[in-house]
C-alpha atoms as a PDB file:
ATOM      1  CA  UNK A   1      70.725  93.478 130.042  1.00  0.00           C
ATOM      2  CA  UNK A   2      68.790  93.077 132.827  1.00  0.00           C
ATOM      3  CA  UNK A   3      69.748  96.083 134.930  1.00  0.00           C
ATOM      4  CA  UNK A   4      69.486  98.138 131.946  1.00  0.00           C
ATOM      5  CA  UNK A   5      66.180  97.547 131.128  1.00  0.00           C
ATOM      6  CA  UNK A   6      64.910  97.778 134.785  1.00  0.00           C
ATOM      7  CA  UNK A   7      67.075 101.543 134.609  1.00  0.00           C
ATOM      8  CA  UNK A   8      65.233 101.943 131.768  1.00  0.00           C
ATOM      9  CA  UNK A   9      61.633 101.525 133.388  1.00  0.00           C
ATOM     10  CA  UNK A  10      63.489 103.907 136.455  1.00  0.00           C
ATOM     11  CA  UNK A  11      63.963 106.585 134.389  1.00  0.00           C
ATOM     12  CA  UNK A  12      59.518 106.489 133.269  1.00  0.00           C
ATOM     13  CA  UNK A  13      59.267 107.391 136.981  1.00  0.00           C
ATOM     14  CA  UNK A  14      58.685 110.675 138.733  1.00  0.00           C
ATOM     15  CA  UNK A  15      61.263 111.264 141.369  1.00  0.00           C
ATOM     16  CA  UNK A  16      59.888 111.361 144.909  1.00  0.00           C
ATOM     17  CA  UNK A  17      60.159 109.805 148.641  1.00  0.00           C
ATOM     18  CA  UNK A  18      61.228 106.575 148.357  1.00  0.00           C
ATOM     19  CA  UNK A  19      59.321 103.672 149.091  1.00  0.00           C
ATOM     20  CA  UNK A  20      60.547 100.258 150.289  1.00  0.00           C
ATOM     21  CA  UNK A  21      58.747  97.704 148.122  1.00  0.00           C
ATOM     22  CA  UNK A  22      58.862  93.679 148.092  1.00  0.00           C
ATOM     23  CA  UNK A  23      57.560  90.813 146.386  1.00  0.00           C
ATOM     24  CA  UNK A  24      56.112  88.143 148.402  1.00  0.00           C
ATOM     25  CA  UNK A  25      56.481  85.039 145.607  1.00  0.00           C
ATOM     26  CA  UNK A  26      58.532  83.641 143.735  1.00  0.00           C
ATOM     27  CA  UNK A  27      62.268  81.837 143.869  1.00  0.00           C
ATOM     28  CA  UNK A  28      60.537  78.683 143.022  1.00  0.00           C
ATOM     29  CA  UNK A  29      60.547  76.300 140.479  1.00  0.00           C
ATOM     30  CA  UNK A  30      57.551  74.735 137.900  1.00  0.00           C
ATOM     31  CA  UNK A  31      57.197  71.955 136.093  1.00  0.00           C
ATOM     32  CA  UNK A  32      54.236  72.422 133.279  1.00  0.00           C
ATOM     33  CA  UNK A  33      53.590  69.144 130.970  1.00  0.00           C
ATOM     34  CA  UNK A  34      53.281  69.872 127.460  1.00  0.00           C
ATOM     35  CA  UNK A  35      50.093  71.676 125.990  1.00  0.00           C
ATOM     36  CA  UNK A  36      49.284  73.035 130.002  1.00  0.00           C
ATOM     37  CA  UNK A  37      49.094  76.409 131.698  1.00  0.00           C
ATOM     38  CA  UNK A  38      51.223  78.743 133.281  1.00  0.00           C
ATOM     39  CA  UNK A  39      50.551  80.942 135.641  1.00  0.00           C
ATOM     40  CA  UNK A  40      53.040  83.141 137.084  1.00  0.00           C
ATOM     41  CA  UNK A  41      51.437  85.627 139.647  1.00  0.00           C
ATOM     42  CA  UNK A  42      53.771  88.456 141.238  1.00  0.00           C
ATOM     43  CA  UNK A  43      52.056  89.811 144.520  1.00  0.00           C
ATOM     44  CA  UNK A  44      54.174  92.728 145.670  1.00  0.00           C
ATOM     45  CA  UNK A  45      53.896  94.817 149.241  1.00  0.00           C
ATOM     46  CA  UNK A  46      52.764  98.190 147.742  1.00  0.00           C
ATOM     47  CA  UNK A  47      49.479  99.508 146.042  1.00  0.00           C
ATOM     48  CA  UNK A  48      51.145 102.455 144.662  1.00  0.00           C
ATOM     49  CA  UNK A  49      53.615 100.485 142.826  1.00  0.00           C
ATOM     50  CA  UNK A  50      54.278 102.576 139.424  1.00  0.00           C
ATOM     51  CA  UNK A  51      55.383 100.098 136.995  1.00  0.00           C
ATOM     52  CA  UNK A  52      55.260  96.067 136.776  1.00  0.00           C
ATOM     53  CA  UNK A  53      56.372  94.027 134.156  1.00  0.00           C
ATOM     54  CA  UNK A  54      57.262  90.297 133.416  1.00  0.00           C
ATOM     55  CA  UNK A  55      60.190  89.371 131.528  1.00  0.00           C
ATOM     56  CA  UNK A  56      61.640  86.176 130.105  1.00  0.00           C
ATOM     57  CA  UNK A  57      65.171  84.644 129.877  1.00  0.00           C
ATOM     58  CA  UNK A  58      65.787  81.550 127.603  1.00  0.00           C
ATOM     59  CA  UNK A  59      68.448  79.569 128.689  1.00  0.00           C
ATOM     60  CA  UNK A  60      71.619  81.697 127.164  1.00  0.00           C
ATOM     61  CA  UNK A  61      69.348  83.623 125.982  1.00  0.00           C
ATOM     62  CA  UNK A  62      68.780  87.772 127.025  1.00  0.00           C
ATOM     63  CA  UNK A  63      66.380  88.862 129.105  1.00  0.00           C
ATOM     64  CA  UNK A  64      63.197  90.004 126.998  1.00  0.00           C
ATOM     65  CA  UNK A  65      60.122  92.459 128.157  1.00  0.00           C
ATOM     66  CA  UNK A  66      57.125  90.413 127.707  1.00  0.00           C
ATOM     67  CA  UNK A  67      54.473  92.987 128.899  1.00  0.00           C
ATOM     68  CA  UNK A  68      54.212  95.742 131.266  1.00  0.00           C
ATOM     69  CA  UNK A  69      51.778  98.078 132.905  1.00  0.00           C
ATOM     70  CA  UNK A  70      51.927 101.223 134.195  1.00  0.00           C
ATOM     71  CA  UNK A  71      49.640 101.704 137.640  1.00  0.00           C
ATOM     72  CA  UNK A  72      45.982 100.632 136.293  1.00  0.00           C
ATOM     73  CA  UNK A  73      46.778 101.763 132.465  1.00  0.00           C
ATOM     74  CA  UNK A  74      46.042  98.827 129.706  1.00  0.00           C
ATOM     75  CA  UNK A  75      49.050  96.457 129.392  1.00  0.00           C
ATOM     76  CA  UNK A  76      51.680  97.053 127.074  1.00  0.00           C
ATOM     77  CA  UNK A  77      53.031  93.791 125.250  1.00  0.00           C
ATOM     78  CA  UNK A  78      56.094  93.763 123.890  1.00  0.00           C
ATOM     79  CA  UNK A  79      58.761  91.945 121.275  1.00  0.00           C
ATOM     80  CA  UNK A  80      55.738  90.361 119.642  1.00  0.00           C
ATOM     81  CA  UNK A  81      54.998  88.230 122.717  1.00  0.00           C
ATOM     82  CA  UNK A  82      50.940  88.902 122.187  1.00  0.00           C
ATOM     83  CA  UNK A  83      51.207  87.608 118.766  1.00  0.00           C
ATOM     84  CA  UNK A  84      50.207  84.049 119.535  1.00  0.00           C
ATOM     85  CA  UNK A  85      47.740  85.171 121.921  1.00  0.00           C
ATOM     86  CA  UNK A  86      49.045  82.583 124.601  1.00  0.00           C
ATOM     87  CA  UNK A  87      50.801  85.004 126.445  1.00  0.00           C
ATOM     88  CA  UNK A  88      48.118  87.289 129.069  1.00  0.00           C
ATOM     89  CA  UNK A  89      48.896  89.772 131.312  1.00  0.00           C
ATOM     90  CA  UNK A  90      46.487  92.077 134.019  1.00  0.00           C
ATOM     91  CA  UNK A  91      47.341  94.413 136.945  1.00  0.00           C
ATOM     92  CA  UNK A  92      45.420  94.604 140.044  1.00  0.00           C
ATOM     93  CA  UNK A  93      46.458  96.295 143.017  1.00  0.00           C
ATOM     94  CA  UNK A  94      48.716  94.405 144.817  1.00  0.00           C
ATOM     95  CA  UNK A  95      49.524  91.664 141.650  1.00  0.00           C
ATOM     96  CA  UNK A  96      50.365  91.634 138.099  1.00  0.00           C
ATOM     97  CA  UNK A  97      49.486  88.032 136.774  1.00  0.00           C
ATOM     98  CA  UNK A  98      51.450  86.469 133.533  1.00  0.00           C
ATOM     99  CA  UNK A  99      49.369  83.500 132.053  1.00  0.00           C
ATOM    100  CA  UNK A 100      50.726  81.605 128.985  1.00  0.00           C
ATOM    101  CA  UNK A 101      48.298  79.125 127.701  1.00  0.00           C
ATOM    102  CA  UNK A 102      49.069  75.766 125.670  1.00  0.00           C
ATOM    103  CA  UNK A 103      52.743  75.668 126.666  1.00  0.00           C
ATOM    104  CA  UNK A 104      55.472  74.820 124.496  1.00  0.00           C
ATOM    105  CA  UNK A 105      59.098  73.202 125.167  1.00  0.00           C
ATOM    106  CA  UNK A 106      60.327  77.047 124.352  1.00  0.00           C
ATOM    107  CA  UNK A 107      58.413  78.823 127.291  1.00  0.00           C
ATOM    108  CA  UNK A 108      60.945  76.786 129.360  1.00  0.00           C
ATOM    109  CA  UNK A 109      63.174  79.729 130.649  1.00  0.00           C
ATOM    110  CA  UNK A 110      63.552  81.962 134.250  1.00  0.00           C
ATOM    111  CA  UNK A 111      60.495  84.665 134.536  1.00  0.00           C
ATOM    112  CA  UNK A 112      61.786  87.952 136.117  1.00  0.00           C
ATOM    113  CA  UNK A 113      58.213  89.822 137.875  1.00  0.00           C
ATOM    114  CA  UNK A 114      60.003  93.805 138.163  1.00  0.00           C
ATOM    115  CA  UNK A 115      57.920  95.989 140.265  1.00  0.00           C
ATOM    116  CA  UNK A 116      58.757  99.597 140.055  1.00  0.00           C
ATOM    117  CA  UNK A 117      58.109 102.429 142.486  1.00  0.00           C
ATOM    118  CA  UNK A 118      59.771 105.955 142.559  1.00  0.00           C
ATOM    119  CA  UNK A 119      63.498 105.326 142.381  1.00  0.00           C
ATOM    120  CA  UNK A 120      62.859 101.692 144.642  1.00  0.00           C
ATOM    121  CA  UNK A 121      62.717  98.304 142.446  1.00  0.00           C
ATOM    122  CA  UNK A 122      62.207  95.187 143.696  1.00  0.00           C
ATOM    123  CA  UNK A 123      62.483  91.968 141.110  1.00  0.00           C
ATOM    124  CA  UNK A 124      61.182  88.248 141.718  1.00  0.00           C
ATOM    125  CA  UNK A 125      62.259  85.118 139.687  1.00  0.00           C
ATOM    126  CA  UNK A 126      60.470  81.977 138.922  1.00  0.00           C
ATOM    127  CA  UNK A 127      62.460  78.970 136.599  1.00  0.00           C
ATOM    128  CA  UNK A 128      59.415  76.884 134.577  1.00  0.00           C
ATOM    129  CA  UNK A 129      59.673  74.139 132.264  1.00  0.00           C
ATOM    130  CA  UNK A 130      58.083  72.502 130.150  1.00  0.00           C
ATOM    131  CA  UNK A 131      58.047  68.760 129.915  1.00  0.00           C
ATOM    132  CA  UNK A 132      56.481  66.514 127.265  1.00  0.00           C
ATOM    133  CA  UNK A 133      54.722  63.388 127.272  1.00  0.00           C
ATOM    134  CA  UNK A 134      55.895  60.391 128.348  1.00  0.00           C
ATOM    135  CA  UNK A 135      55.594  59.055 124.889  1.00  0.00           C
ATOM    136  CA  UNK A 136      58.065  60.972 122.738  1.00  0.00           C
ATOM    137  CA  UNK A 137      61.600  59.484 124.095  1.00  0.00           C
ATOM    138  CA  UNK A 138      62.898  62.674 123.034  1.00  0.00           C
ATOM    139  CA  UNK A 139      60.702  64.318 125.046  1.00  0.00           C
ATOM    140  CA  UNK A 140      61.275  62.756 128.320  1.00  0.00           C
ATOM    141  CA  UNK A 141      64.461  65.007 128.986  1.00  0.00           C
ATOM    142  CA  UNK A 142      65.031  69.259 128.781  1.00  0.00           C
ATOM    143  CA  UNK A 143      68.298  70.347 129.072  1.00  0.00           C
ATOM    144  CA  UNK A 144      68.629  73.882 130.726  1.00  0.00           C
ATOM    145  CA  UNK A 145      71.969  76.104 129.974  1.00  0.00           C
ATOM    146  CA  UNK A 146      72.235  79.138 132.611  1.00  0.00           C
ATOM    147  CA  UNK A 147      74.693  81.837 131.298  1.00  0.00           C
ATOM    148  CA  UNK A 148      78.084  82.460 133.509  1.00  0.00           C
ATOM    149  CA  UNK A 149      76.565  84.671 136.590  1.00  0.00           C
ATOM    150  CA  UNK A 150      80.316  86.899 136.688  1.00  0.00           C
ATOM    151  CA  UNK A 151      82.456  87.926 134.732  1.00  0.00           C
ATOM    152  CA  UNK A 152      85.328  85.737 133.169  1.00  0.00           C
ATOM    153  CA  UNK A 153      89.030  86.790 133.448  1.00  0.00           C
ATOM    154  CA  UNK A 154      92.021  85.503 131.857  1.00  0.00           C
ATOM    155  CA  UNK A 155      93.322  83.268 134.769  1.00  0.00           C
ATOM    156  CA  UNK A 156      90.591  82.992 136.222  1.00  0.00           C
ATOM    157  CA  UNK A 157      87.682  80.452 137.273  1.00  0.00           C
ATOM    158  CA  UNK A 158      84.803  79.235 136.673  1.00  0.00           C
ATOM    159  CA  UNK A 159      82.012  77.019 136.583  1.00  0.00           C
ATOM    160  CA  UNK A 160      79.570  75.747 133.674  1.00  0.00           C
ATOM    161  CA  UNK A 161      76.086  74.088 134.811  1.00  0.00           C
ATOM    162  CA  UNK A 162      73.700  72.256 133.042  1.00  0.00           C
ATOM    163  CA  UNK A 163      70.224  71.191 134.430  1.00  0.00           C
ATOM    164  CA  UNK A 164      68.609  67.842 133.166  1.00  0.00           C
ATOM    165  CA  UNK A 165      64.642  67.460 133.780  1.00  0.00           C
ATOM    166  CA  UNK A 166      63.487  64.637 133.043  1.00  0.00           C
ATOM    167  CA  UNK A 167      60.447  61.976 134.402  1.00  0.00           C
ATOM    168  CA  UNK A 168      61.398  59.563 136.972  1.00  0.00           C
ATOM    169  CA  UNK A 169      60.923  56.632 134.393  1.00  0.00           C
ATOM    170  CA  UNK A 170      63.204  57.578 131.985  1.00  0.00           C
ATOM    171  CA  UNK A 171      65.861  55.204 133.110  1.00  0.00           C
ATOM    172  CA  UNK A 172      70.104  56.129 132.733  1.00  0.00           C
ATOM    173  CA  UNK A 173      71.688  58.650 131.073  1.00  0.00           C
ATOM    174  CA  UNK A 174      74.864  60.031 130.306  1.00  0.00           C
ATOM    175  CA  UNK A 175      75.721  63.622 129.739  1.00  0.00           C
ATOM    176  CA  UNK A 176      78.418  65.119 127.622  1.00  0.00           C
ATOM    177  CA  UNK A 177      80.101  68.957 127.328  1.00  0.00           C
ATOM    178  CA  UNK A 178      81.151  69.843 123.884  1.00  0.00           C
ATOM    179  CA  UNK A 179      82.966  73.205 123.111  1.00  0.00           C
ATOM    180  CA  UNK A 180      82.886  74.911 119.687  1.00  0.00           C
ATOM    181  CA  UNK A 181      85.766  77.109 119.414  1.00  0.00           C
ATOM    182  CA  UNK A 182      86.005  79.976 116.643  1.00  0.00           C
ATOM    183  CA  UNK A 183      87.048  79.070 113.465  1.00  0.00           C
ATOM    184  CA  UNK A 184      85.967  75.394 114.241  1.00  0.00           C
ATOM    185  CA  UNK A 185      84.272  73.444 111.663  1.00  0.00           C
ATOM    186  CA  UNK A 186      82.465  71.495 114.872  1.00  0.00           C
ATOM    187  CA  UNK A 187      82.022  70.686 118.478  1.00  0.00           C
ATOM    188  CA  UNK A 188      84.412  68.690 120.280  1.00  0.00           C
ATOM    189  CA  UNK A 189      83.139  66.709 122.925  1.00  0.00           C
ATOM    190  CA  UNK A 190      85.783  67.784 125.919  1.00  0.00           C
ATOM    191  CA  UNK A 191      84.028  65.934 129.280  1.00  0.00           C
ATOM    192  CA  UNK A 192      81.709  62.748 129.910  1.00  0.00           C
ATOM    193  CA  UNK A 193      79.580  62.492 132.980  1.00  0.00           C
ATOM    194  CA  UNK A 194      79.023  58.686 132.326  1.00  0.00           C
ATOM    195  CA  UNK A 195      76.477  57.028 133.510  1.00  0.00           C
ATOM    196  CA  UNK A 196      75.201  58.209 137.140  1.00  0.00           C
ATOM    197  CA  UNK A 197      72.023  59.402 138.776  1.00  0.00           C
ATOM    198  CA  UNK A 198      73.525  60.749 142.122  1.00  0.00           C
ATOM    199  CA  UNK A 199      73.380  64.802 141.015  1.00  0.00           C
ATOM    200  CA  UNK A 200      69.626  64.171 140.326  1.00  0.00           C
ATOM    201  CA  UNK A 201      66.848  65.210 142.715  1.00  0.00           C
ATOM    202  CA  UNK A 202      63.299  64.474 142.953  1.00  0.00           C
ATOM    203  CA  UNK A 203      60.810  67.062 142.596  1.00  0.00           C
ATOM    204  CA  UNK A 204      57.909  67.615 145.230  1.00  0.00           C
ATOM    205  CA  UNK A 205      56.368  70.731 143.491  1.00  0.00           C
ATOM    206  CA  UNK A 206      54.824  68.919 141.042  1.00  0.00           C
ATOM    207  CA  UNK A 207      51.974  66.877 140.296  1.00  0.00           C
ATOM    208  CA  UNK A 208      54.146  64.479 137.932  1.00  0.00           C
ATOM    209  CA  UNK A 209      57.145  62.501 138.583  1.00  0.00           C
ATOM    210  CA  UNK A 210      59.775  64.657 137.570  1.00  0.00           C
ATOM    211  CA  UNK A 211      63.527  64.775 138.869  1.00  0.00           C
ATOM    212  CA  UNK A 212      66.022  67.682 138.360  1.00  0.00           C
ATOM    213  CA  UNK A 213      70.161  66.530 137.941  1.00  0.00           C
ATOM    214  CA  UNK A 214      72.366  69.025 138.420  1.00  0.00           C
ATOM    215  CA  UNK A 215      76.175  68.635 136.270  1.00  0.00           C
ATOM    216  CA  UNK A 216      78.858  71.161 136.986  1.00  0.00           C
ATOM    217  CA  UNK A 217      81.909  71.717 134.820  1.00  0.00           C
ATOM    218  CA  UNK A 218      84.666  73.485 136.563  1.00  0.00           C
ATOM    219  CA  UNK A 219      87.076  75.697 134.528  1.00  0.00           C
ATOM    220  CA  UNK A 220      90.359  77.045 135.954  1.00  0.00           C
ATOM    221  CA  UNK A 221      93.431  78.899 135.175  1.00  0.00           C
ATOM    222  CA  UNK A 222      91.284  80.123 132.021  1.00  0.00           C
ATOM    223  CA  UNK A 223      93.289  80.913 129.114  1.00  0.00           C
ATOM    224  CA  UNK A 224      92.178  81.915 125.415  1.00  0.00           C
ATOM    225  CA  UNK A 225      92.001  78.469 124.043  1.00  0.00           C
ATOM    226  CA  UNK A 226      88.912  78.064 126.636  1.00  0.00           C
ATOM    227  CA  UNK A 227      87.039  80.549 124.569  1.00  0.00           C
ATOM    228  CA  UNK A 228      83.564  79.263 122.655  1.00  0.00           C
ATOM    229  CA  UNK A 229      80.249  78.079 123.394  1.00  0.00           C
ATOM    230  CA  UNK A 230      79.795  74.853 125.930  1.00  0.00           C
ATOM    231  CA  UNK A 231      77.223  72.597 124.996  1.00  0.00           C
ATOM    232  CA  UNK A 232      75.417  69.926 127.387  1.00  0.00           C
ATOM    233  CA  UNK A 233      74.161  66.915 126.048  1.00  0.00           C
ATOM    234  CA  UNK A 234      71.786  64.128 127.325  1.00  0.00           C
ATOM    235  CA  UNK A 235      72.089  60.344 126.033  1.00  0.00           C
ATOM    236  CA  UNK A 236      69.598  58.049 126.880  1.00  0.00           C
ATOM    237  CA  UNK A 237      67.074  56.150 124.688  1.00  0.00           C
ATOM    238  CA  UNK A 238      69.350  56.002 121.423  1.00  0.00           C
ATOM    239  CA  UNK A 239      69.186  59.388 121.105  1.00  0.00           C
ATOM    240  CA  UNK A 240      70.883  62.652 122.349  1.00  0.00           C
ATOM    241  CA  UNK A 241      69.526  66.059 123.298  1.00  0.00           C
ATOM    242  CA  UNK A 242      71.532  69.445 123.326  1.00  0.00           C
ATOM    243  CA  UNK A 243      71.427  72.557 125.157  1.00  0.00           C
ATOM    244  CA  UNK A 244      71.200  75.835 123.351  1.00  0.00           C
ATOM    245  CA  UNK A 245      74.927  76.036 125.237  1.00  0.00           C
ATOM    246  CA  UNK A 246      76.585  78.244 127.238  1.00  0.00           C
ATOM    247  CA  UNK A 247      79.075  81.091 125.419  1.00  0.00           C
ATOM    248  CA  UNK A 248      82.229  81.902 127.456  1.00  0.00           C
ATOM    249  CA  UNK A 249      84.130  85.221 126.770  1.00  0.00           C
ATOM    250  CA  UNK A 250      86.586  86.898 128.247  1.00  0.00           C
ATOM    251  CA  UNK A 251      86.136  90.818 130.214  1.00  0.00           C
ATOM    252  CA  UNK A 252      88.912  92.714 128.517  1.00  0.00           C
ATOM    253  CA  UNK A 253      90.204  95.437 130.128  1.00  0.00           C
ATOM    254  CA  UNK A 254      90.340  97.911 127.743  1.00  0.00           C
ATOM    255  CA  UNK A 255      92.688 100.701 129.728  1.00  0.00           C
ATOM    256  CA  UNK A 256      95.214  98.250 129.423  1.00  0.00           C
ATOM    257  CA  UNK A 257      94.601  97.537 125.995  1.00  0.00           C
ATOM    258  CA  UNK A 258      94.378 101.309 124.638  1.00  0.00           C
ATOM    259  CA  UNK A 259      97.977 101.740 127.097  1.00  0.00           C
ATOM    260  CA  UNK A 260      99.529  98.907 125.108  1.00  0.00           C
ATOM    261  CA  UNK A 261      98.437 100.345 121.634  1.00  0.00           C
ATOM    262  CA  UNK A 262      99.490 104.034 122.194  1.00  0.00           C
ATOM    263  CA  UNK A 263     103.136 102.587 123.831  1.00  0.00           C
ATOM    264  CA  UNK A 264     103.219 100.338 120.088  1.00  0.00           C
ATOM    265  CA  UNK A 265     102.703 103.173 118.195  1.00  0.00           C
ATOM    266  CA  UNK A 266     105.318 105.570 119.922  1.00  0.00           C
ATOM    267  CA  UNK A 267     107.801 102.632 119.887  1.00  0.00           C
ATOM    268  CA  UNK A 268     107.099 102.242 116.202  1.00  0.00           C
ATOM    269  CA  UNK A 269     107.370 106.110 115.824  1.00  0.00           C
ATOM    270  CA  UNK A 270     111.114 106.144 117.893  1.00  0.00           C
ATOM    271  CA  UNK A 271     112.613 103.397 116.342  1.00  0.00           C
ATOM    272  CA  UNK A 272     111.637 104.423 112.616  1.00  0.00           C
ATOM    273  CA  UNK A 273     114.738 104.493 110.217  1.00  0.00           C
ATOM    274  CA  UNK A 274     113.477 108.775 109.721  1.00  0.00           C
ATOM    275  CA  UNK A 275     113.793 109.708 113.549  1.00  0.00           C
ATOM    276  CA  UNK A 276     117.520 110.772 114.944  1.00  0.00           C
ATOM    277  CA  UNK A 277     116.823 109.263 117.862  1.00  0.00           C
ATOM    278  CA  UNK A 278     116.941 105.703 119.382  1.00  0.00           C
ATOM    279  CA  UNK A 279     115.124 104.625 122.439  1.00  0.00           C
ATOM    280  CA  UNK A 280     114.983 102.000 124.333  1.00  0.00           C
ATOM    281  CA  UNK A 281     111.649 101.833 126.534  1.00  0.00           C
ATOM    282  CA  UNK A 282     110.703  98.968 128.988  1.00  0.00           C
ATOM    283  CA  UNK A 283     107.420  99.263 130.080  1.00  0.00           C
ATOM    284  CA  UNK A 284     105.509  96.489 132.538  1.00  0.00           C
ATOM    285  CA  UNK A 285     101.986  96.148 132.108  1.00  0.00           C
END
């Protein structure tokens, strides 16, 4: 989704010599506490950058355009994202700045900066969350869902993360992976983490005590009963917190599949009580 929209912004372009272009930011994470600022600022190489933009990805969630600007043109906000009037962007020459004022638990997501010139992009990343006061127990934790980076294949492998911010104080937890299969009335809790600090980190970039844990679920020798959305859940405090989950499909290779339908159909066709003839076809996928 991505890709395509970054094609998209391509295609707004006037071809010409190409241009190498970079952004000198970024990769980085930020903590914000609740009701605080963000302020995401993409400095890139080249003046004569066409197009920037800023987009937004929710935790398995798709990318979104927040707002864009074409060289020194007014900014152009999209998918309602200037309706609140938290969310300001402005171009200058070397930067396009994203701030989002009075910052809620749902601005907690990965900021793509896309800077556009000729037929050359260059795109910057920057994961921010959001973390509430100390004095909701609820609060204290954010669970963070990345989608699955390649694609899955029957057979295959994978792995499942969940992120857990939370303050330093918050004391124990244990976290939990539930899978809701189609057709299933609920989740099924599948995997417990019990009760263990050592994936967590502290965090130096910020100005409270905050610690990132890191929980992997590997999957392997994939089959379709692995099919359905993963969900990660926190425990701590009497209460649990869930992720907005992770889905995981399978790539179907649909070659294979038309093959398989077209050989039914002229089996069906053969073998029908009005043909003369009788065939017997073996065919290996």
């Amino acid at each position: 989704m991505l890709l395509c929209l970054l094609h998209l912004f391509c295609c707004c372009c006037c071809l010409g010599a190409a241009l190498t272009i970079d952004i000198v930011f970024l990769n980085g994470n930020q903590y914000i506490p609740y009701g605080g600022n963000i302020s995401l600022n993409c400095i890139f190489s080249s003046s004569t950058a066409s197009i920037a933009a800023w987009l937004q990805q929710t935790p398995g969630g798709k990318p979104l355009l927040i707002a864009s600007a074409y060289h020194f043109n007014p900014v152009l906000y999209h998918n309602g994202f200037d309706k609140s009037n938290r969310f300001i962007a402005w171009r200058e020459t070397n930067s396009f700045t994203l701030n989002i004022s009075n910052a809620e638990p749902s601005d907690s997501a990965t900021y793509y900066c896309a800077v556009i010139h000729y037929t050359d992009v260059a795109v910057g990343d920057w994961t921010v969350s959001v973390i509430k006061g100390q004095y909701a127990p609820s609060s204290l934790y954010t669970v963070l869902q990345p989608p699955v980076s390649d694609p899955v294949q029957l057979g295959g492998d994978t792995t499942l993360q969940c992120s857990i911010l939370t303050d330093n104080s918050a004391g124990d937890h244990s976290v939990y992976w539930f899978r809701h299969g189609s057709g299933e009335s609920d989740p099924g809790i599948i995997f417990t983490h019990g009760n263990s600090s050592d994936q967590c980190k502290k965090s130096s970039e910020t100005v409270s005590p905050t610690q990132s844990c890191i929980y992997k679920l590997p999957k392997n020798n994939l089959s379709l009963s692995d099919a359905g959305t993963y969900y990660c859940a926190v425990a701590a405090c009497g209460e649990i917190i869930f992720g907005k989950g992770t889905k995981l499909d399978f790539e179907v290779n649909k070659k294979k599949l038309l093959l398989t339908y077209i050989l039914s159909g002229v089996v069906v066709f053969l073998l029908s009580p009005n043909n003369k003839f009788t065939l017997f076809l073996t065919y290996t996928l």
